[in-house]
N, C-alpha and C. Protein backbone atom coordinates (compact mmCIF):
# COMPACT_ATOMS: atom_id res chain seq x y z
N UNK A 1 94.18 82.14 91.42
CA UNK A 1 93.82 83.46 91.84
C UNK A 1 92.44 83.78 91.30
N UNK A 2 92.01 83.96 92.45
CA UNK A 2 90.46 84.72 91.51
C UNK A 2 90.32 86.46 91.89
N UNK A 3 89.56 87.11 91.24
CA UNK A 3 89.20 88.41 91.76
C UNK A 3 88.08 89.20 91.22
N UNK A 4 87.40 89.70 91.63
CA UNK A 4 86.10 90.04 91.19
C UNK A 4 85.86 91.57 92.01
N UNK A 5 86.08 92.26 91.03
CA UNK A 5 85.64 93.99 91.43
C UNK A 5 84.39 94.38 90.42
N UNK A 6 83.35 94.56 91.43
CA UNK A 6 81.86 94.92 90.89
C UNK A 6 81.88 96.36 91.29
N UNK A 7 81.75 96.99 89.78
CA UNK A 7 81.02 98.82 90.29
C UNK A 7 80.06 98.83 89.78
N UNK A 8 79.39 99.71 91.52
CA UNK A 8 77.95 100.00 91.26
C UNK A 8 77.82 100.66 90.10
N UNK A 9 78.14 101.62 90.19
CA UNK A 9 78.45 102.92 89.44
C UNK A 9 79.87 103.28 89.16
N UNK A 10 80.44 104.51 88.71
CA UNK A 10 81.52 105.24 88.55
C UNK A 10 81.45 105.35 89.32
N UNK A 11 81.46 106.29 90.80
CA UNK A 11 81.45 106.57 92.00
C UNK A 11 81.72 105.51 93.07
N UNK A 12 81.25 104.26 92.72
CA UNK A 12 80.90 103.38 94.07
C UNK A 12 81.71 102.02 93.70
N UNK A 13 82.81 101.35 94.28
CA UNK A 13 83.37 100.26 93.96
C UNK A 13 83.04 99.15 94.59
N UNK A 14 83.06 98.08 94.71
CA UNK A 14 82.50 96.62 95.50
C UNK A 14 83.82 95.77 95.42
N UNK A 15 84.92 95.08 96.16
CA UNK A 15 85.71 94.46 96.12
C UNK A 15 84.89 93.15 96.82
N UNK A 16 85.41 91.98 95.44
CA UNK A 16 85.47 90.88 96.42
C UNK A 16 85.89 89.78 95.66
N UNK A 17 85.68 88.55 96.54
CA UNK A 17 86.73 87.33 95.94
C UNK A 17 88.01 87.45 95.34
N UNK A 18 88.87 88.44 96.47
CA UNK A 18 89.96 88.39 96.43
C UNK A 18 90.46 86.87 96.88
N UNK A 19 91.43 85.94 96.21
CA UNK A 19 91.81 84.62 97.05
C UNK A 19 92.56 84.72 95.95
N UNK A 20 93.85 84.12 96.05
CA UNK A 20 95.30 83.72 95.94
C UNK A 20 95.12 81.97 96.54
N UNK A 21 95.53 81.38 95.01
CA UNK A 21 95.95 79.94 95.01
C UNK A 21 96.87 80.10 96.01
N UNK A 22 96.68 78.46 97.11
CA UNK A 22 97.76 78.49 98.13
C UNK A 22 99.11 78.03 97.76
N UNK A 23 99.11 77.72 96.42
CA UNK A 23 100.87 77.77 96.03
C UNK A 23 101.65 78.83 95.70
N UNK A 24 100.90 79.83 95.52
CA UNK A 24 101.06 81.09 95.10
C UNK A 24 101.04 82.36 96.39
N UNK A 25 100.99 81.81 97.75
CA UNK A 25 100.71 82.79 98.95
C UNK A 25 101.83 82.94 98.79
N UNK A 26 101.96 83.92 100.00
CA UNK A 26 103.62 84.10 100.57
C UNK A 26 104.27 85.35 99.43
N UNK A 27 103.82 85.87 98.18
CA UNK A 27 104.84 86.01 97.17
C UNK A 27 103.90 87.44 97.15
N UNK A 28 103.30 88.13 98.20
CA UNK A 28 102.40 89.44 98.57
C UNK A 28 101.79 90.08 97.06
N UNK A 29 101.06 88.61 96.24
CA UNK A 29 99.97 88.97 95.47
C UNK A 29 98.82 89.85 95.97
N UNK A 30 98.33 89.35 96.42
CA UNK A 30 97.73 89.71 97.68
C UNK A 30 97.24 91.08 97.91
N UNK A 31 98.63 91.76 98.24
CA UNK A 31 98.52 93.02 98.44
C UNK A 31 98.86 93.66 97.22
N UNK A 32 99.58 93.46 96.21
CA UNK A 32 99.72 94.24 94.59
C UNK A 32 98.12 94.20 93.96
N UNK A 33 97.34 93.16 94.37
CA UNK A 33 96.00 92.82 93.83
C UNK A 33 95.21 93.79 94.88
N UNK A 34 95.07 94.08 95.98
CA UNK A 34 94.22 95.25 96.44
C UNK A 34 94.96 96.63 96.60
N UNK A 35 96.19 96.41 96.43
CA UNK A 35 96.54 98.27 96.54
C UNK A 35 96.35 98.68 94.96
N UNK A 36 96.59 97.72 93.59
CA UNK A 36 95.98 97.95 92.46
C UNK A 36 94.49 98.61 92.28
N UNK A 37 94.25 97.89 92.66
CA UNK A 37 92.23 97.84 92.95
C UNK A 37 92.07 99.33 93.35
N UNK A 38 92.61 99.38 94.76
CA UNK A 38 92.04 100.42 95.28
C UNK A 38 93.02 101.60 94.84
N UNK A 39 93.93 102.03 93.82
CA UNK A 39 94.50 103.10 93.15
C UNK A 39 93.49 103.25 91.89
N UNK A 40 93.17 102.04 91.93
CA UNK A 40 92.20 102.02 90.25
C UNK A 40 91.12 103.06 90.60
N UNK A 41 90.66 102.73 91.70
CA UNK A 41 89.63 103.30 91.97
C UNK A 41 89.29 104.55 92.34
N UNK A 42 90.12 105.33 93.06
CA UNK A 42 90.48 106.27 92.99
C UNK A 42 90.47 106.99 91.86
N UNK A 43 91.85 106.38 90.68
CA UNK A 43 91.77 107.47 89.79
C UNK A 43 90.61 107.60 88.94
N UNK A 44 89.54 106.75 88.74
CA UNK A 44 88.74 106.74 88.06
C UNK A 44 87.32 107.24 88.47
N UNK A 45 87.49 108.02 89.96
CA UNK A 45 86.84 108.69 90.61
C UNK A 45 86.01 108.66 91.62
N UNK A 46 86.10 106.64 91.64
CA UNK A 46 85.22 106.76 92.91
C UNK A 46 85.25 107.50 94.44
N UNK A 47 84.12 107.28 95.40
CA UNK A 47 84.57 108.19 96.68
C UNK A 47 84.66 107.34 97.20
N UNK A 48 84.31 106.35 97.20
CA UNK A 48 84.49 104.51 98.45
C UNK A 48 84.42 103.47 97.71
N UNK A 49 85.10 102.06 98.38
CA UNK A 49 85.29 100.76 97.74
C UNK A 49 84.56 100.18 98.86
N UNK A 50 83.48 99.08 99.00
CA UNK A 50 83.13 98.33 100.13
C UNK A 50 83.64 97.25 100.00
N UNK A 51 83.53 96.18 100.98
CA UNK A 51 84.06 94.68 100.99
C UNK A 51 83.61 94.03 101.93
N UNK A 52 83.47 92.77 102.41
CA UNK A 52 82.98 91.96 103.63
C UNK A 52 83.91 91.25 103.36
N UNK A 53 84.68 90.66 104.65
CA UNK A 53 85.83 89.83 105.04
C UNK A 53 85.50 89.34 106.22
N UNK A 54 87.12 88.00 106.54
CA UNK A 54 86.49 87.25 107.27
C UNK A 54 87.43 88.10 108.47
N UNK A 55 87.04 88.14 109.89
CA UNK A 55 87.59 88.48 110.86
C UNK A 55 88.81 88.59 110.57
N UNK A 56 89.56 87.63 110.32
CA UNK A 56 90.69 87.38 110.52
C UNK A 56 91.80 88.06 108.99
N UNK A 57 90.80 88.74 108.44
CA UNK A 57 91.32 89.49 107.06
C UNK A 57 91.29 90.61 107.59
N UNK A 58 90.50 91.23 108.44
CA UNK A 58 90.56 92.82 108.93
C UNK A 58 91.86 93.43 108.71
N UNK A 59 92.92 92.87 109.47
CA UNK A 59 93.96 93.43 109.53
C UNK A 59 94.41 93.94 108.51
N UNK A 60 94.35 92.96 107.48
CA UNK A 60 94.98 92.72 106.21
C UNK A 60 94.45 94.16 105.41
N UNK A 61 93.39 94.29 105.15
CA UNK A 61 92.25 95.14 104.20
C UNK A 61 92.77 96.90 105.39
N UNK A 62 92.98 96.54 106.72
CA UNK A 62 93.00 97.91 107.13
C UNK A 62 94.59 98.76 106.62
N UNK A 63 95.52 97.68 106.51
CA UNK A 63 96.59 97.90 106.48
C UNK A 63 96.44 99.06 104.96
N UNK A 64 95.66 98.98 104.31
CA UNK A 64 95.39 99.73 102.95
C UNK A 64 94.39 100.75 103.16
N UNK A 65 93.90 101.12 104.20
CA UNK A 65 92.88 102.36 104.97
C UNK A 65 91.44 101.76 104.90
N UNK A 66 91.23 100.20 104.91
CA UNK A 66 89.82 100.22 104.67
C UNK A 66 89.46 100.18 106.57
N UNK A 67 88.63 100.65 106.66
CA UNK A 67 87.90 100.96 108.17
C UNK A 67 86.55 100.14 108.18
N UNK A 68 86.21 99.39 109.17
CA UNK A 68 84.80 99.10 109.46
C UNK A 68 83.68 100.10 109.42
N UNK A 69 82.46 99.31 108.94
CA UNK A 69 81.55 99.71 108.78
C UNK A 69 80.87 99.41 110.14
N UNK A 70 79.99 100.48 110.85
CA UNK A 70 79.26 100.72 111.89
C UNK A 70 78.11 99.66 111.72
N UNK A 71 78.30 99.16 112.40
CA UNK A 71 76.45 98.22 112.74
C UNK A 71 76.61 97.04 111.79
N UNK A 72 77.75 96.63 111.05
CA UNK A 72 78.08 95.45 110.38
C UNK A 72 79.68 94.99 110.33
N UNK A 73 79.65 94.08 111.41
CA UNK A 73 81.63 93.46 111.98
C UNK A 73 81.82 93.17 110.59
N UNK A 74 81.50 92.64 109.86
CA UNK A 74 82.01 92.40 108.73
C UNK A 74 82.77 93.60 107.20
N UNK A 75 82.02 93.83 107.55
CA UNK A 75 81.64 94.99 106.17
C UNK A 75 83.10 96.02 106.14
N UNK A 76 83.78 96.20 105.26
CA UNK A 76 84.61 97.55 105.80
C UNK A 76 84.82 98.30 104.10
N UNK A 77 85.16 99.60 104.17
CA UNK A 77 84.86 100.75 103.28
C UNK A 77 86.09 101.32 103.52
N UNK A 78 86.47 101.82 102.38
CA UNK A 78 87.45 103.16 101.80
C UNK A 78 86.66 104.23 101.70
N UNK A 79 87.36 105.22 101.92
CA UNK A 79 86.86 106.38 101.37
C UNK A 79 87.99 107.16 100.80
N UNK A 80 87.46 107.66 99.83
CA UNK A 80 88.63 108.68 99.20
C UNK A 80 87.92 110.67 99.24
């Protein structure tokens, strides 16, 4: 498992290198590791978390309210 949450600031969160060893899928690390993240973040006041994913993660990241970013397919943001 790796994971790497960079804040800009107090205000501004950066998620990334979320990845789960593939012996370890299946067991919805996964999602305890970004709905963590993004409660963290919240209470500690930020107003948005950004992230870039691969297409095929969209789903995954929206299922937790992150929404695309306008003018970049990749990119998608929380807001609180």
């Amino acid at each position: 498992m790796n994971l790497t949450l960079c804040w800009y600031n107090v205000q501004r969160g950066r998620l990334e290198d979320v990845v789960v060893s593939e012996e370890y899928r299946g067991r919805q690390l996964g999602k305890l590791i970004v709905s963590t993240i993004t409660l963290l973040a919240k209470k500690v006041g930020c107003y948005k978390i950004g992230l870039d994913c691969k297409d095929s993660m969209k789903a995954f990241y929206n299922s937790f309210g992150y929404a695309g970013e306008k003018g970049n397919d990749n990119t998608m943001i929380i807001r609180f």
